[in-house]
C-alpha atoms as a PDB file:
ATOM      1  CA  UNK A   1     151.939  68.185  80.254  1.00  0.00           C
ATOM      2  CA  UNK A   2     154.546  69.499  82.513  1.00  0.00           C
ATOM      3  CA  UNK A   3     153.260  71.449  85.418  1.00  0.00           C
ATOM      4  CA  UNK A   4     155.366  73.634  87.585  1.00  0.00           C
ATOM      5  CA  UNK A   5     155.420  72.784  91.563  1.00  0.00           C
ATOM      6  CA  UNK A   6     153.798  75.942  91.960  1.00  0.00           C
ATOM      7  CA  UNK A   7     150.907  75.959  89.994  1.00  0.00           C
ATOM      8  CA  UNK A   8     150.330  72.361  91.279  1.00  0.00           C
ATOM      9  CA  UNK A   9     150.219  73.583  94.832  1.00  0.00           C
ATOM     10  CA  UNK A  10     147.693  76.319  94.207  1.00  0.00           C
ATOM     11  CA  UNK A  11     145.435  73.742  92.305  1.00  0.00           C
ATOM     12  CA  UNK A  12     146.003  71.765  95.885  1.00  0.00           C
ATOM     13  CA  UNK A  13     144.736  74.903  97.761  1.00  0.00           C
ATOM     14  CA  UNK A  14     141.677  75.395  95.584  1.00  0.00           C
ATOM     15  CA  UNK A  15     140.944  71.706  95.970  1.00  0.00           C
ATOM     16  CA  UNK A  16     141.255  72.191 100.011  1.00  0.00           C
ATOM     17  CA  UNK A  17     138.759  75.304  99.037  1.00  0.00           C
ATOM     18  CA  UNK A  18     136.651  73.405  97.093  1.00  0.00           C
ATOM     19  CA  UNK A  19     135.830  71.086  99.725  1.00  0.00           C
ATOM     20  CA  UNK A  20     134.775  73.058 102.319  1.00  0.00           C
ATOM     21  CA  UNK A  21     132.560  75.321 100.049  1.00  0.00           C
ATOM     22  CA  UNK A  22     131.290  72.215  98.919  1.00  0.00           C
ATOM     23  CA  UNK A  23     130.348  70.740 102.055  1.00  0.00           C
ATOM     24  CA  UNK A  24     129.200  74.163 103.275  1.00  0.00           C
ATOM     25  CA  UNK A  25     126.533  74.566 100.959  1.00  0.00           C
ATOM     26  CA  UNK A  26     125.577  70.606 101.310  1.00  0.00           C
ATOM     27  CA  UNK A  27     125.163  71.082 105.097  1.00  0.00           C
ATOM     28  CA  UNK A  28     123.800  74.536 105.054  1.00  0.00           C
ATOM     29  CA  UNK A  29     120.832  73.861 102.172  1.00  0.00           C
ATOM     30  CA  UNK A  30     120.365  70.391 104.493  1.00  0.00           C
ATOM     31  CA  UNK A  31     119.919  72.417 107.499  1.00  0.00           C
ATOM     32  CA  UNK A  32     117.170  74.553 106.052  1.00  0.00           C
ATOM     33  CA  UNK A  33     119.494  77.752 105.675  1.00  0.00           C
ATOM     34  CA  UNK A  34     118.048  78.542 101.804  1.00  0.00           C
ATOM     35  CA  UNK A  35     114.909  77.373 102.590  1.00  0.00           C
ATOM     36  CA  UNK A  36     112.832  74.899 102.091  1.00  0.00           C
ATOM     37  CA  UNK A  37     112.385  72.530  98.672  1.00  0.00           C
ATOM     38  CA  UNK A  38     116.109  73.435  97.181  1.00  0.00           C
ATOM     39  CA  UNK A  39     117.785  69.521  97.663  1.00  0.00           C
ATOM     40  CA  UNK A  40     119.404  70.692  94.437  1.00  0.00           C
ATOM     41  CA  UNK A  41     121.690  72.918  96.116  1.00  0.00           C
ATOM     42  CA  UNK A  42     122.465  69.910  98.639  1.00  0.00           C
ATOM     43  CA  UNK A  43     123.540  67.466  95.972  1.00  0.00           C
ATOM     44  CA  UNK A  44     125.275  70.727  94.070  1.00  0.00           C
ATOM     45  CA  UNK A  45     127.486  71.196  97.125  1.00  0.00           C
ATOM     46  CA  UNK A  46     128.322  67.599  97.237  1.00  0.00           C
ATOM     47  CA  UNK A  47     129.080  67.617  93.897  1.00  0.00           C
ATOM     48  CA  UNK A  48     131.310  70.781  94.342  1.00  0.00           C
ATOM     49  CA  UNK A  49     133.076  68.705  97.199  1.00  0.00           C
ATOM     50  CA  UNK A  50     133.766  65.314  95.711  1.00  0.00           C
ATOM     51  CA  UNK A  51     135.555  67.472  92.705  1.00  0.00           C
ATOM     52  CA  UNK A  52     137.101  69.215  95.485  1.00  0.00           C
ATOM     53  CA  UNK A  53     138.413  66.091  96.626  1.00  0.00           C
ATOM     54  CA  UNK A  54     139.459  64.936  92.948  1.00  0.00           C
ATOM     55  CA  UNK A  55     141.705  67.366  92.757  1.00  0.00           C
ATOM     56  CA  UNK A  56     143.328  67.737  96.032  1.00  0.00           C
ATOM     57  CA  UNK A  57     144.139  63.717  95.694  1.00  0.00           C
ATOM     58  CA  UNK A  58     145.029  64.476  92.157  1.00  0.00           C
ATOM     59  CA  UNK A  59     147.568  67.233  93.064  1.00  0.00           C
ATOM     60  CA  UNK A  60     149.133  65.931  95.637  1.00  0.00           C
ATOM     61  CA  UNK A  61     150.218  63.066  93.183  1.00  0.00           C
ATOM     62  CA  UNK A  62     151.688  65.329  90.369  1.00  0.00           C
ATOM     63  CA  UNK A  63     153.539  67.374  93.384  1.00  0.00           C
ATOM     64  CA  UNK A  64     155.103  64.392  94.365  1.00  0.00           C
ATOM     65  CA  UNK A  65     156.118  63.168  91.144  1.00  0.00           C
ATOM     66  CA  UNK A  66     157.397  66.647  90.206  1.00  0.00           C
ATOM     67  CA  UNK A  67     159.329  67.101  93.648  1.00  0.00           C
ATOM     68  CA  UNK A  68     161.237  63.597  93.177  1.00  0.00           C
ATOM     69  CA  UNK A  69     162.602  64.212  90.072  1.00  0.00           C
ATOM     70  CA  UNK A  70     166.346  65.246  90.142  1.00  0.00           C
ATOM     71  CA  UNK A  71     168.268  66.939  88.035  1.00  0.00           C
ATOM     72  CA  UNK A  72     168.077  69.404  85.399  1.00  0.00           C
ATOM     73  CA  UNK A  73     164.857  69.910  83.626  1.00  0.00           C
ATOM     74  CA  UNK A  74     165.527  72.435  80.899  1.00  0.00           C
END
C-alpha cells in the first residue's frame, strides 16, 4: 500500500487531534464536567487517545520511509 506524503501527514494531524480530544474528554468526565457516574466516558477518551497516539507514531514512520526514498516512483 503506497501512501502519498500528503495523505500521511494529515493522518499525522488527526492523530495529534486525536490525542488531545482524547485526553480532553478523559480529564473533563474525571473532573466531574458530565456529571457524575459516566467513568465510561473517562476510559472512552483514553481509548480515543492511545489510538490517537497509534497513529501519530505510526505516521510518522511511513513519512519517513516515504521521504527517504529517492528517485523516480512512477
Amino acid at each position: 500500500m503506497n501512501l502519498k506524503p500528503e495523505t500521511l501527514r494529515i493522518l499525522v494531524f488527526a492523530g495529534i487531534a486525536d490525542v488531545v480530544i482524547g485526553a480532553g474528554l478523559a480529564i473533563a468526565t474525571l473532573n466531574g464536567f458530565f456529571g457524575p457516574g459516566l467513568e465510561l466516558f473517562a476510559a472512552a477518551g483514553v481509548a480515543v487517545a492511545v489510538w490517537g497516539l497509534v497513529l501519530f507514531v505510526w505516521g510518522r514512520s511511513k513519512l519517513s520511509q516515504v521521504e527517504d526514498r529517492r528517485g523516480d516512483l512512477n
